[in-house]
Protein backbone atom coordinates (compact mmCIF):
# COMPACT_ATOMS: atom_id res chain seq x y z
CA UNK A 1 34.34 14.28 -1.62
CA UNK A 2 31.24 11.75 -2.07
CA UNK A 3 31.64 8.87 -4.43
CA UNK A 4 29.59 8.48 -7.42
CA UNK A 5 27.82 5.58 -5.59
CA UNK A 6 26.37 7.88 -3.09
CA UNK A 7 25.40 10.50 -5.42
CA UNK A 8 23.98 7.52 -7.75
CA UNK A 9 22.42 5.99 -4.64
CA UNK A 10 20.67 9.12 -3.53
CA UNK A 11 19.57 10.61 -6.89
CA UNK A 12 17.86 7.05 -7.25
CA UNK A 13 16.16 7.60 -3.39
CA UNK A 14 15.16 10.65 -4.21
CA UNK A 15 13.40 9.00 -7.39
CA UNK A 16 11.53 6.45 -5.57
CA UNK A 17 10.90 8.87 -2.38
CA UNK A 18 9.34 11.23 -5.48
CA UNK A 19 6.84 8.38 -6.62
CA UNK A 20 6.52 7.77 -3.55
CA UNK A 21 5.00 11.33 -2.52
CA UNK A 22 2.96 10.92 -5.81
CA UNK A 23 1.34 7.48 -4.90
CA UNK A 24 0.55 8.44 -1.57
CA UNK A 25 -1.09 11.91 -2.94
CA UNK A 26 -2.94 9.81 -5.08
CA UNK A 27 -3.41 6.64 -2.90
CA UNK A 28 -4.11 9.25 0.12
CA UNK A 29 -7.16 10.98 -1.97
CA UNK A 30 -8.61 7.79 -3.70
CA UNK A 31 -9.04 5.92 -0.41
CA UNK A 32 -10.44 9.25 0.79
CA UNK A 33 -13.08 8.25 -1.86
CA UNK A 34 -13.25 4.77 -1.25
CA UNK A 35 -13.72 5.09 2.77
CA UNK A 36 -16.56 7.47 2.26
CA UNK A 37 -18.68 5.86 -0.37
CA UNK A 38 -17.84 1.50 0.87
CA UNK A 39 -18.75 0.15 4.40
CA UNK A 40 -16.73 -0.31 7.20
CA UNK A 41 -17.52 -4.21 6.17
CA UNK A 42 -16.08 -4.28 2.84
CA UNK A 43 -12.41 -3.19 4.04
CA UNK A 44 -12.35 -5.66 6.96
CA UNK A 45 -13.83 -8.73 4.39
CA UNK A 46 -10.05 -7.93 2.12
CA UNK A 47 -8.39 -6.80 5.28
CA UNK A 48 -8.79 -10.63 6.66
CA UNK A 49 -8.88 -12.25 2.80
CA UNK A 50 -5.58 -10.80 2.32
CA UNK A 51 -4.11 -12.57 5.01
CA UNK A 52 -5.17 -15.95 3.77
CA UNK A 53 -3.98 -14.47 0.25
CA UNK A 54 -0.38 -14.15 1.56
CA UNK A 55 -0.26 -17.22 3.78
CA UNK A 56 -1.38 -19.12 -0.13
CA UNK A 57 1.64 -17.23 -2.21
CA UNK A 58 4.90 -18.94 -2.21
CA UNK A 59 7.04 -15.65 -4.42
CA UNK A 60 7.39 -13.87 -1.17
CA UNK A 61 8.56 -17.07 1.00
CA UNK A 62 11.19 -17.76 -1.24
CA UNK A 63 12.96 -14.67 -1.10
CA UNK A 64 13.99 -14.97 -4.73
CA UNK A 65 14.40 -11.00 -5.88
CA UNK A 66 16.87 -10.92 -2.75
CA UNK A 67 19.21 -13.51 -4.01
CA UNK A 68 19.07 -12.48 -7.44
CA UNK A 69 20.11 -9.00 -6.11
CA UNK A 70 22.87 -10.57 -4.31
CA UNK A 71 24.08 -12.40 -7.54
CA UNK A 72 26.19 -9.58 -8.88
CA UNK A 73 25.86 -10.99 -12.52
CA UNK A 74 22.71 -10.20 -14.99
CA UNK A 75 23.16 -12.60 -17.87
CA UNK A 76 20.77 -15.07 -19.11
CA UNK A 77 21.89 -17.94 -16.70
CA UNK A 78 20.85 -15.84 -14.00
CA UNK A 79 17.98 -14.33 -15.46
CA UNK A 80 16.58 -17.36 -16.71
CA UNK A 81 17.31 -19.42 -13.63
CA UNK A 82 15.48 -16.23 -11.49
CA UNK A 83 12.52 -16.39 -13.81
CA UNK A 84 11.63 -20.27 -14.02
CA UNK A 85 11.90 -20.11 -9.91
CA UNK A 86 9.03 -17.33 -10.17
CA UNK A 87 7.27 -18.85 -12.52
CA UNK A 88 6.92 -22.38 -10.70
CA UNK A 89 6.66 -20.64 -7.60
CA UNK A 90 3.63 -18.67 -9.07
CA UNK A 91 1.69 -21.60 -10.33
CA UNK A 92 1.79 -23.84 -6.79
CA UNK A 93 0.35 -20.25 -5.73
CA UNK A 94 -2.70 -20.49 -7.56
CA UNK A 95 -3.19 -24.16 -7.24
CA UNK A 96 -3.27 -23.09 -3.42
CA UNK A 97 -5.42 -20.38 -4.28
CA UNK A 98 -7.55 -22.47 -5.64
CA UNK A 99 -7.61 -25.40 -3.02
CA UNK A 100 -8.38 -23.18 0.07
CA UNK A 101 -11.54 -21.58 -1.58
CA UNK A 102 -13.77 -24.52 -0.59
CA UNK A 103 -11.95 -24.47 2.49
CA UNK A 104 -12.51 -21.14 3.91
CA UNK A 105 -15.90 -21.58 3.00
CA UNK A 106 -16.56 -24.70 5.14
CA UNK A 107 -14.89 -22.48 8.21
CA UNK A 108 -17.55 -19.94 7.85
CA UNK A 109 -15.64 -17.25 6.79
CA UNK A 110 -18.38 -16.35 3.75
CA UNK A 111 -18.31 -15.99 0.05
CA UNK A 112 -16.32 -12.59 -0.08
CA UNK A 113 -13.64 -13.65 1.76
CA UNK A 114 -12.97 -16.90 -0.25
CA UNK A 115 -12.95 -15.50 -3.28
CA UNK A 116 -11.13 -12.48 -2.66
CA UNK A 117 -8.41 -14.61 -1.47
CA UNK A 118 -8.20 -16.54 -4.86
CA UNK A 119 -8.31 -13.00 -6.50
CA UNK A 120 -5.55 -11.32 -4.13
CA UNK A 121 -3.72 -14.70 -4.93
CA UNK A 122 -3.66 -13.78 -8.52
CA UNK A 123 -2.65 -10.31 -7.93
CA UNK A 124 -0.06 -11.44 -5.95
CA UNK A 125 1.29 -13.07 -8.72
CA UNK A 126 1.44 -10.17 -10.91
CA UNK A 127 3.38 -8.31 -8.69
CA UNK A 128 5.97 -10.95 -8.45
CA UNK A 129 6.77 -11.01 -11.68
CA UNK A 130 6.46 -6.84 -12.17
CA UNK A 131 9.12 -7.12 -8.98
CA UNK A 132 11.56 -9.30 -11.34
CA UNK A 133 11.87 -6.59 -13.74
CA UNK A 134 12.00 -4.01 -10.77
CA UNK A 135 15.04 -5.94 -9.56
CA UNK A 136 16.96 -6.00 -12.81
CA UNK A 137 16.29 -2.28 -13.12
CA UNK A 138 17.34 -1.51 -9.14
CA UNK A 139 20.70 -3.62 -9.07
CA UNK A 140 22.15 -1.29 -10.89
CA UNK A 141 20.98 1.89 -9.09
CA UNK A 142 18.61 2.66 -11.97
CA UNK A 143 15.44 3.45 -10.07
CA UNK A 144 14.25 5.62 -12.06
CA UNK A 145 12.60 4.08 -14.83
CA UNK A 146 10.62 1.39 -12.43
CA UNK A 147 9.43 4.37 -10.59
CA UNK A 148 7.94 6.03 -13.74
CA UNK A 149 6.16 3.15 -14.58
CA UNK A 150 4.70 2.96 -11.10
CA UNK A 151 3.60 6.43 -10.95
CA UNK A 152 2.08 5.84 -14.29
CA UNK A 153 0.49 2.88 -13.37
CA UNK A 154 -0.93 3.61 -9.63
CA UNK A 155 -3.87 6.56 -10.04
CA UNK A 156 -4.94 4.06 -13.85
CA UNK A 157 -5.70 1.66 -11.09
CA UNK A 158 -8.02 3.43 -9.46
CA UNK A 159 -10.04 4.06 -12.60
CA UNK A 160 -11.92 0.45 -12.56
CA UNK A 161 -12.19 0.60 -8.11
CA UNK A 162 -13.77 3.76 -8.39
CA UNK A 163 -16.56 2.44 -11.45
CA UNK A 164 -16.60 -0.28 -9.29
CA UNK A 165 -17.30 1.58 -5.97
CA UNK A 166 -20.01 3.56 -7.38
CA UNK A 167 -21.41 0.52 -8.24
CA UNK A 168 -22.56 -1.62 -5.17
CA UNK A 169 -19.40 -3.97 -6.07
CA UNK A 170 -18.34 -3.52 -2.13
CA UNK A 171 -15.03 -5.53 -1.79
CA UNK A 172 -14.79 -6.18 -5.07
CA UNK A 173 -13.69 -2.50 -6.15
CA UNK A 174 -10.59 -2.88 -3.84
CA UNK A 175 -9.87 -5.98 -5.47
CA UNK A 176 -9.31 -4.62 -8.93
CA UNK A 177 -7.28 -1.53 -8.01
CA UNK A 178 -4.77 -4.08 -6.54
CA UNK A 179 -4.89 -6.57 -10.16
CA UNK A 180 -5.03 -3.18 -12.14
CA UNK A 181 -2.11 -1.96 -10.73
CA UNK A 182 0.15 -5.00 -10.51
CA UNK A 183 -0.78 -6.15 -14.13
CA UNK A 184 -0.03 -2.71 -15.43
CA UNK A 185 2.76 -2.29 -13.30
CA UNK A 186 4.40 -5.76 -15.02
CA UNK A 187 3.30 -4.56 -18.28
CA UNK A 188 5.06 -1.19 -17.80
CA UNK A 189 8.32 -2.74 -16.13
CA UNK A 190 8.69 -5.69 -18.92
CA UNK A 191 8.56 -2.44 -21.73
CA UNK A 192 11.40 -0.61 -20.34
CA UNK A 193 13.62 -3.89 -19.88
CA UNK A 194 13.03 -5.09 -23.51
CA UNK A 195 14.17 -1.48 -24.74
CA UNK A 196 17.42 -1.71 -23.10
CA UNK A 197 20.11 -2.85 -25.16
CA UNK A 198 22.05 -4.72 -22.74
CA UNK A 199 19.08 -6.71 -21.13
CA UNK A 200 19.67 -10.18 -21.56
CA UNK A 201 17.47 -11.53 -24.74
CA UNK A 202 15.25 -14.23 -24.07
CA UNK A 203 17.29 -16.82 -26.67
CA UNK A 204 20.04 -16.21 -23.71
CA UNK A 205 18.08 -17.22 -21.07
CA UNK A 206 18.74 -20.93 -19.21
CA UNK A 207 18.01 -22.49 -15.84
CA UNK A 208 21.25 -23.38 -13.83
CA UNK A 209 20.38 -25.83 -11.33
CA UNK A 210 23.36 -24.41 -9.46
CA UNK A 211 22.59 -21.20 -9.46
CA UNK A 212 19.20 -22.33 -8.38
CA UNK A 213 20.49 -23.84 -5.15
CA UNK A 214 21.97 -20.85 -4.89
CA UNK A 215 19.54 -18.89 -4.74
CA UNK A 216 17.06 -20.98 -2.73
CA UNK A 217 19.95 -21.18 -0.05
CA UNK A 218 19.96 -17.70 0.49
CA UNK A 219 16.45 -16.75 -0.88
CA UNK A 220 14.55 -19.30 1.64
CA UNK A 221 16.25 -17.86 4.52
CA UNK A 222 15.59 -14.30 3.12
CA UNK A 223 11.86 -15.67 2.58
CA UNK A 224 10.97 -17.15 5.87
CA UNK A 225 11.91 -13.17 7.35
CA UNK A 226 9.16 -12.12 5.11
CA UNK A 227 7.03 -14.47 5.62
CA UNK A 228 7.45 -13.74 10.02
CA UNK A 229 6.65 -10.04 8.64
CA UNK A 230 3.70 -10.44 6.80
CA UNK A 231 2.48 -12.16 9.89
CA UNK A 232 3.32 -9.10 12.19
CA UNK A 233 1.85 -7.04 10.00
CA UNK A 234 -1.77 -8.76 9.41
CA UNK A 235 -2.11 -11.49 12.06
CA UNK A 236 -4.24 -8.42 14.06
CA UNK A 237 -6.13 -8.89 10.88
CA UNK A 238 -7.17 -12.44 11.20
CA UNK A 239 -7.65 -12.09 15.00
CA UNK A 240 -10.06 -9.17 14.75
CA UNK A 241 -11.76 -10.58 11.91
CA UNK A 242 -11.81 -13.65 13.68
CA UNK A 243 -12.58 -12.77 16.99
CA UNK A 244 -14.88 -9.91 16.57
CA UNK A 245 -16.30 -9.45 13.23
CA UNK A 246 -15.74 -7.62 9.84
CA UNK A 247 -17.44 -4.61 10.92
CA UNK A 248 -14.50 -3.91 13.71
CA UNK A 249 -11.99 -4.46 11.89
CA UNK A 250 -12.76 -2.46 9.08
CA UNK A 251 -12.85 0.65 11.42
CA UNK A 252 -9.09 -0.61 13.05
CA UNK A 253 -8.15 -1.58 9.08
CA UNK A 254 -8.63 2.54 8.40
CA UNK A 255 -7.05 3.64 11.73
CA UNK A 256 -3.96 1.67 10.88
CA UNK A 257 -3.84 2.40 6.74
CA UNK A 258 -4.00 5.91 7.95
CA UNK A 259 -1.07 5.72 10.29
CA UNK A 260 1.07 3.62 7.62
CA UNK A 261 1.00 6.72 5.02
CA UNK A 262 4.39 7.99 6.11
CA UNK A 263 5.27 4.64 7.34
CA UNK A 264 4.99 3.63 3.61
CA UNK A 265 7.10 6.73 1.97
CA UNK A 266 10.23 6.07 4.28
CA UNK A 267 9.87 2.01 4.01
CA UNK A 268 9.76 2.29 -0.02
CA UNK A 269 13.30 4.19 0.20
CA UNK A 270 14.52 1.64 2.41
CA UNK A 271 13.60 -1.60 0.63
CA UNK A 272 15.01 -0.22 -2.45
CA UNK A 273 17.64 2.52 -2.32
CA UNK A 274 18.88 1.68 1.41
CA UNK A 275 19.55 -1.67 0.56
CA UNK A 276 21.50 -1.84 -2.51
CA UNK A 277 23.26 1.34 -0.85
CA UNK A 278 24.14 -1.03 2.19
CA UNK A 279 25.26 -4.53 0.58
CA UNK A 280 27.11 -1.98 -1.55
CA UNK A 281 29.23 -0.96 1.80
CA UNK A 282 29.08 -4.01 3.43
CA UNK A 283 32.83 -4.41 3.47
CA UNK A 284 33.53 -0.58 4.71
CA UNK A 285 32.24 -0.74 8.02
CA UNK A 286 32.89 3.46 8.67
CA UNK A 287 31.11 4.62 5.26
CA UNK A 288 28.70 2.11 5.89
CA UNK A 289 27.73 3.06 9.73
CA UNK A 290 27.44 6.92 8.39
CA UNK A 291 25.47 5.98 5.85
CA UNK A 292 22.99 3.73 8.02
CA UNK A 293 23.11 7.02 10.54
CA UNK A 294 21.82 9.31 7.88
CA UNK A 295 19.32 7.07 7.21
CA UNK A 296 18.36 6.42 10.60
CA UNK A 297 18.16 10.58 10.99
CA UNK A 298 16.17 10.78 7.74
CA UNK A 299 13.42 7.99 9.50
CA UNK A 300 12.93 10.37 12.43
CA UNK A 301 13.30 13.28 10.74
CA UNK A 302 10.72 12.55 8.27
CA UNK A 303 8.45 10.27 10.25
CA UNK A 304 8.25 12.11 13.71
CA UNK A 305 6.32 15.27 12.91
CA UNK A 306 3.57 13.55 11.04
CA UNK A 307 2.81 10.72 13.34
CA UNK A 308 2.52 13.86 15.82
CA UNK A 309 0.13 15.48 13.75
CA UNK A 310 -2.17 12.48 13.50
CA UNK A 311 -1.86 11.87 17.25
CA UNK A 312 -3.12 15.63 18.14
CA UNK A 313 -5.80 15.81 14.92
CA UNK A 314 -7.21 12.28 14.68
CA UNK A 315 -10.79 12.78 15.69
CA UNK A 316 -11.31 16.16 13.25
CA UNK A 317 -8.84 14.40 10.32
CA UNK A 318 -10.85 11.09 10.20
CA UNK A 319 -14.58 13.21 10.49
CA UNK A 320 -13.30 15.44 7.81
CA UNK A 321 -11.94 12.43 5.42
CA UNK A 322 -14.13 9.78 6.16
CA UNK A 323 -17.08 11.66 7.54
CA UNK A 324 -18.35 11.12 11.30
CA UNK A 325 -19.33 7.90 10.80
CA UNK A 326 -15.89 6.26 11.32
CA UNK A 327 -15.07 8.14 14.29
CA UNK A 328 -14.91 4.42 16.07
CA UNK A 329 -11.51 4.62 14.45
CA UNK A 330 -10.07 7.14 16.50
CA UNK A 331 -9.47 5.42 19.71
CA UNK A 332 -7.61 2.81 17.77
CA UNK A 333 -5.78 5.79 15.48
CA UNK A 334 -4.24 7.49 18.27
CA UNK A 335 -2.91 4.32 20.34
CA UNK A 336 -1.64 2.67 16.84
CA UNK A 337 0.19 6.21 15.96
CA UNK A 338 1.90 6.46 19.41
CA UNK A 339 3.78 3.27 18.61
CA UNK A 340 3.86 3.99 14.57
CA UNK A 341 7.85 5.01 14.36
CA UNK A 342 9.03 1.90 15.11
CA UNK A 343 7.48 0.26 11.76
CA UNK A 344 10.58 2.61 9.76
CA UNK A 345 12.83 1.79 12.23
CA UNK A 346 12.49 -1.86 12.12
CA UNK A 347 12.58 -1.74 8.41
CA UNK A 348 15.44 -0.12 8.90
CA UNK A 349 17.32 -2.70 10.76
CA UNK A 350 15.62 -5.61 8.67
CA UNK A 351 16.95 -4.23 5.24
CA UNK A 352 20.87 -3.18 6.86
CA UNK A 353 20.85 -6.80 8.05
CA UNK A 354 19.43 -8.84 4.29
CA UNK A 355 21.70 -6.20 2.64
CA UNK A 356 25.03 -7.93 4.94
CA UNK A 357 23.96 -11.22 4.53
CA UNK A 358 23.15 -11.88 8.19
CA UNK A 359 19.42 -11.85 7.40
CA UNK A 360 19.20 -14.35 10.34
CA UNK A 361 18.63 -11.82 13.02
CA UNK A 362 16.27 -10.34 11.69
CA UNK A 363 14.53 -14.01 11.17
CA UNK A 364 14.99 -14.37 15.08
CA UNK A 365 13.51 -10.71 16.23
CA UNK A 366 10.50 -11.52 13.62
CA UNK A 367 10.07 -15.01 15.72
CA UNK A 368 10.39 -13.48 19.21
CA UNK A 369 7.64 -10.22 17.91
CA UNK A 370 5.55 -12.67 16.32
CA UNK A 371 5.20 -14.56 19.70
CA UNK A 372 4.86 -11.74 21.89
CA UNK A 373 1.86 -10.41 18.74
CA UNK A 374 0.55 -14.62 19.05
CA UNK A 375 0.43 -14.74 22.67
CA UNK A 376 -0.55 -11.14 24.04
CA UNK A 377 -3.16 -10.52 20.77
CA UNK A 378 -5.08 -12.86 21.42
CA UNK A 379 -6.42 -12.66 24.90
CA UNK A 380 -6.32 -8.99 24.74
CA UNK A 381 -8.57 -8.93 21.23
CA UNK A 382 -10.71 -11.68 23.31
CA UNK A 383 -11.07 -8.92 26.29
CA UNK A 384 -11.28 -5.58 24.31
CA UNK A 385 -11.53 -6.65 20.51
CA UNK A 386 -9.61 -4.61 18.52
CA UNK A 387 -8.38 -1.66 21.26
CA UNK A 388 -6.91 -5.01 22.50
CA UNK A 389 -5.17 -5.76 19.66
CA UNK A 390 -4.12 -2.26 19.20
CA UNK A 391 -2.34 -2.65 22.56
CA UNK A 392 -0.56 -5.82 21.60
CA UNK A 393 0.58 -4.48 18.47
CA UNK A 394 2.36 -1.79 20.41
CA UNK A 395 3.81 -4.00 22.71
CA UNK A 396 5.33 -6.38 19.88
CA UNK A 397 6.84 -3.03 17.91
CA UNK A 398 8.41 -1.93 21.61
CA UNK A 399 10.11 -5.59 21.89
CA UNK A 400 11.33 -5.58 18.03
CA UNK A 401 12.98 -1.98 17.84
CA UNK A 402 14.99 -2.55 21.40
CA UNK A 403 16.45 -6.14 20.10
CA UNK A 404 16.81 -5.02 16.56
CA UNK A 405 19.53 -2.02 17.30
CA UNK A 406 20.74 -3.38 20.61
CA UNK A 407 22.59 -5.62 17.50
CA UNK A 408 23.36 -3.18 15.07
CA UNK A 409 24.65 -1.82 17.89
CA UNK A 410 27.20 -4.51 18.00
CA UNK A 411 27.80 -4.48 14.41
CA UNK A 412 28.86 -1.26 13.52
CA UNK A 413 28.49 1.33 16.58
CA UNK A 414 24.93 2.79 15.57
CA UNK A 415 23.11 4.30 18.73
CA UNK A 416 19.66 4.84 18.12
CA UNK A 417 18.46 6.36 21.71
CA UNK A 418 21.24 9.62 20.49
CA UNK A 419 18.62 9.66 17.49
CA UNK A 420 15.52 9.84 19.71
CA UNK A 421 16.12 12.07 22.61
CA UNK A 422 15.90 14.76 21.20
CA UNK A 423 12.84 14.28 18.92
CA UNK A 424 10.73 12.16 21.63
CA UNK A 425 11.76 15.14 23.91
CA UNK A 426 10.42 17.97 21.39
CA UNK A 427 7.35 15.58 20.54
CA UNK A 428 6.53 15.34 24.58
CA UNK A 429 6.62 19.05 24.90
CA UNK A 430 4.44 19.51 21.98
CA UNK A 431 1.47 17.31 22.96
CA UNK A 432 1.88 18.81 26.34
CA UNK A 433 1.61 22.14 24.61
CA UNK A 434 -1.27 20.88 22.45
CA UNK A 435 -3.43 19.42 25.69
CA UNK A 436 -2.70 23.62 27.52
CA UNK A 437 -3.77 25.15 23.89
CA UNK A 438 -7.07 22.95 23.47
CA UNK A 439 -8.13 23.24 27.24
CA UNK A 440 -7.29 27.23 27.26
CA UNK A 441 -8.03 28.38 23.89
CA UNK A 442 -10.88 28.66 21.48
CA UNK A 443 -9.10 26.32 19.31
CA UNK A 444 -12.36 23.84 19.35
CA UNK A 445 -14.71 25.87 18.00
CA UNK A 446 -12.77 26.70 14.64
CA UNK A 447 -14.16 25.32 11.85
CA UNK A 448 -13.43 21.51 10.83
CA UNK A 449 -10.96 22.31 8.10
CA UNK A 450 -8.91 24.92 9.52
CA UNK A 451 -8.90 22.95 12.90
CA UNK A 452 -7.01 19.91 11.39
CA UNK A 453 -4.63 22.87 9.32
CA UNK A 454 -4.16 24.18 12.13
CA UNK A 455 -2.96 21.32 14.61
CA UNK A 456 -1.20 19.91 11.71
CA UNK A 457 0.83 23.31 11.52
CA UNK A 458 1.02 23.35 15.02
CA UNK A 459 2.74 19.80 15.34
CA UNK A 460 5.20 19.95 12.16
CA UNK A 461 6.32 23.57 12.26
CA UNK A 462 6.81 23.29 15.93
CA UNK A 463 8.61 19.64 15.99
CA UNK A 464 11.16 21.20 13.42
CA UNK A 465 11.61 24.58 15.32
CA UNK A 466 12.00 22.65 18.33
CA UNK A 467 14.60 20.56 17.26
CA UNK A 468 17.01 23.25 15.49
CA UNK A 469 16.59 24.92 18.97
CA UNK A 470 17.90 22.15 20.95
CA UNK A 471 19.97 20.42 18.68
CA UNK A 472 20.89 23.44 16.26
CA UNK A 473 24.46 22.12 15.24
CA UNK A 474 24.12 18.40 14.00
CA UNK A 475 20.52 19.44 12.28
CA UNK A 476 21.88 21.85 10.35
CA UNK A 477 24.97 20.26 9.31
CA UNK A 478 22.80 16.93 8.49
CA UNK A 479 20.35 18.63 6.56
CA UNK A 480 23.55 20.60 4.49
CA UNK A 481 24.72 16.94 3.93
CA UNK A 482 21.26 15.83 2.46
CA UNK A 483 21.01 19.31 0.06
CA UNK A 484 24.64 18.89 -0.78
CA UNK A 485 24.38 14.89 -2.07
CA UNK A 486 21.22 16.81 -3.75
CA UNK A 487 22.55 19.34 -5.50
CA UNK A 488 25.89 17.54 -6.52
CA UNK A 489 26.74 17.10 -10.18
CA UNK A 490 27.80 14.09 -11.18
CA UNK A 491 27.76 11.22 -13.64
């Protein structure tokens, strides 16, 4: 018989994994939009802006939301003491923001760039404090209501980057979607916290120097691992845009956006639901290592036939979204996609090792990635611009996932290469199956649309039928597990 924990924990995943699907619907057909009426140059000018945006905001680095979420009290003290951290924090950001406009210009790196880093700065902001209220709302399992508000809040956002868009505004019409959205999203998240009658009131709140240490003990260490993975995640930015120019790496920027879609539904379940669900278990090592094996099966199970999909469709999916003119994407699509699992895995391992307050290894597999991303990116992106970068990015993922459950592993017994045979083996006979069918069939002269349905058919129905043919048992009694925690009753 499940707990109420689970049954609370997964009613609240399945909560964020539905606003989840509804952002990425949304998200999914705006950028659609936004790809085919903007320049490859306007996406690479934020793409690298962004990057100087996050190395200027000092919310993430601290890692405050994390130790507040550890802190099993919500009172005032620790309320208070969580939002005058923010708020200070959020201030030195702008002054930053600020200082490093003259300075970006006087590298060369042009007026849009500068500016949109003050304005991603600000942003930035925004979504910190939205993220405070978030918190409160998530440490008790009640995911709900800060999912509402971001449904609500994501296609309004869209509503001033479209005007904008249509406009000639260029970079500028990505900028506001991101302020729209994180202003509303505080707004929205603030609203449902002050309704609740057993928020702490604002008379309660009080800064605990303490508590504060506290915090910044854990929170700093907690910060610098997101600080290594914002890195990872845009230092091929600020190579590319760098190295090569704007132009290139707005055609890698949509390759890779692309490939993070389902990337982005499975890591919002895991920074939210898996986490609490883990430091939850943290002292029941056998519920715990079943619940970080569902998980793990939910990644692959979920993640697997769509990166497939893009693999086998990516020239006819990015001519029929985009249009033909950002076909130079699909070189860097298909050899980003190939290595795209491993971003849900790692996040995987990064939140099960925050959640038991060892959130040093995953500090230590960010440092050895980012060096292997540092010193392989570069001369690779100086050789082959941003197919070399694509390479190293690859090779970085490769290094992270084997180190990353090679310890959990260790920790409690989890064996990630039983996950993967069987999938990587149904995947390999599928794109061997694909390369027969598109060599032997008329399959290339169907039209556009029902080409991409039909390779997208061809890779999802057949990864699952391949799968409950070779591994019939455990599928079937994992996905009964998942309907059953579903379909439960419960408080």
């Amino acid at each position: 018989m499940e707990t109420p924990l689970a049954y609370r924990a997964v009613r609240g995943g399945l909560w964020v994994a539905a606003t989840s699907y509804w952002q990425m619907a949304v998200g999914f057909g705006a950028n659609i939009f936004l790809t085919r009426v903007l320049f490859p140059e306007a996406f690479g000018s934020v793409a690298l802006a962004a990057f100087f945006a996050q190395l200027l905001r000092l919310q993430p680095r601290l890692g405050l939301g994390r130790a507040f979420a550890q802190h099993r009290e919500t009172d005032g003290r620790s309320l208070g003491t969580y939002l005058a951290l923010e708020g200070a924090a959020a201030g030195l950001s702008l002054a930053l923001g600020v200082l490093a406009v003259p300075v970006l210009l006087w590298l060369n790196y042009g007026q849009a760039v500068a500016w949109v880093s003050l304005a991603l700065v600000v942003s930035g902001i925004l979504e910190s404090f939205a993220g405070v209220g978030s918190t409160v709302l998530d440490k008790e399992l009640r995911f709900a209501q800060s999912s509402l508000v971001q449904g609500i809040a994501f296609p309004l956002s869209y509503v001033p980057a479209f005007w904008l868009a249509l406009e000639g505004a260029g970079p500028w019409s990505l900028v506001a979607q991101s302020l729209t959205f994180n202003g509303l999203s505080a707004l929205g998240v603030w609203w449902v916290l002050a309704r609740r009658p057993e928020m702490p009131r604002p008379f309660t709140w009080r800064f605990d120097r303490a508590l504060a240490r506290r915090y910044l003990g854990f929170g700093v260490t907690v910060g610098a691992v997101t600080f290594l993975g914002m890195l990872l995640t845009q230092l091929d930015s600020f190579y590319i845009g760098t190295l090569v120019d704007a132009r290139e790496l707005g055609f890698y920027d949509r390759a890779y956006r692309l490939v993070q879609w389902p990337a982005l539904l499975v890591n919002a379940l895991l920074a939210r639901a898996a986490f609490f669900t883990y430091a939850r278990l943290q002292d029941d090592p056998a519920r715990l290592r079943r619940t970080v094996e569902m998980v793990l099966w939910l990644v692959i199970a979920v993640s697997m036939p769509v990166f497939l999909a893009l693999v086998i469709a990516a020239p006819d999916l990015l001519t029929l979204l985009y249009t033909a003119r950002w076909l130079p994407s699909t070189v860097f699509l298909r050899i980003l996609v190939l290595f795209a699992l491993a971003r849900p895995l790692m996040m995987n391992a990064n939140t099960f090792f925050i959640a038991i307050g060892q959130p040093g290894w995953t500090m230590r597999y960010n440092l050895v990635q980012l060096a292997v991303l540092a010193l392989a990116g570069y001369p690779l992106t100086v050789r082959w611009g941003a197919l070399g970068m694509s390479l190293a990015v690859g090779l970085m993922l490769a290094v992270g996932v084997v180190l990353s459950y090679r310890r959990m592993a260790q920790e409690i017994g989890v064996n990630l290469l039983r996950f993967l045979f069987i999938p990587a083996l149904a995947g390999g006979i599928l794109l061997a199956g694909y390369w027969w069918i598109n060599r032997h069939t008329g399959l290339t002269q169907l039209p556009l649309a029902l080409r991409v349905g039909v390779k997208g058919l061809y890779a999802m129905g057949g990864f699952w039928g391949l799968v409950l043919l070779l591994e019939p048992r455990s599928t079937r009694e994992r996905l009964g597990h998942v309907w059953r925690l579903v379909a439960r009753q419960g408080p």
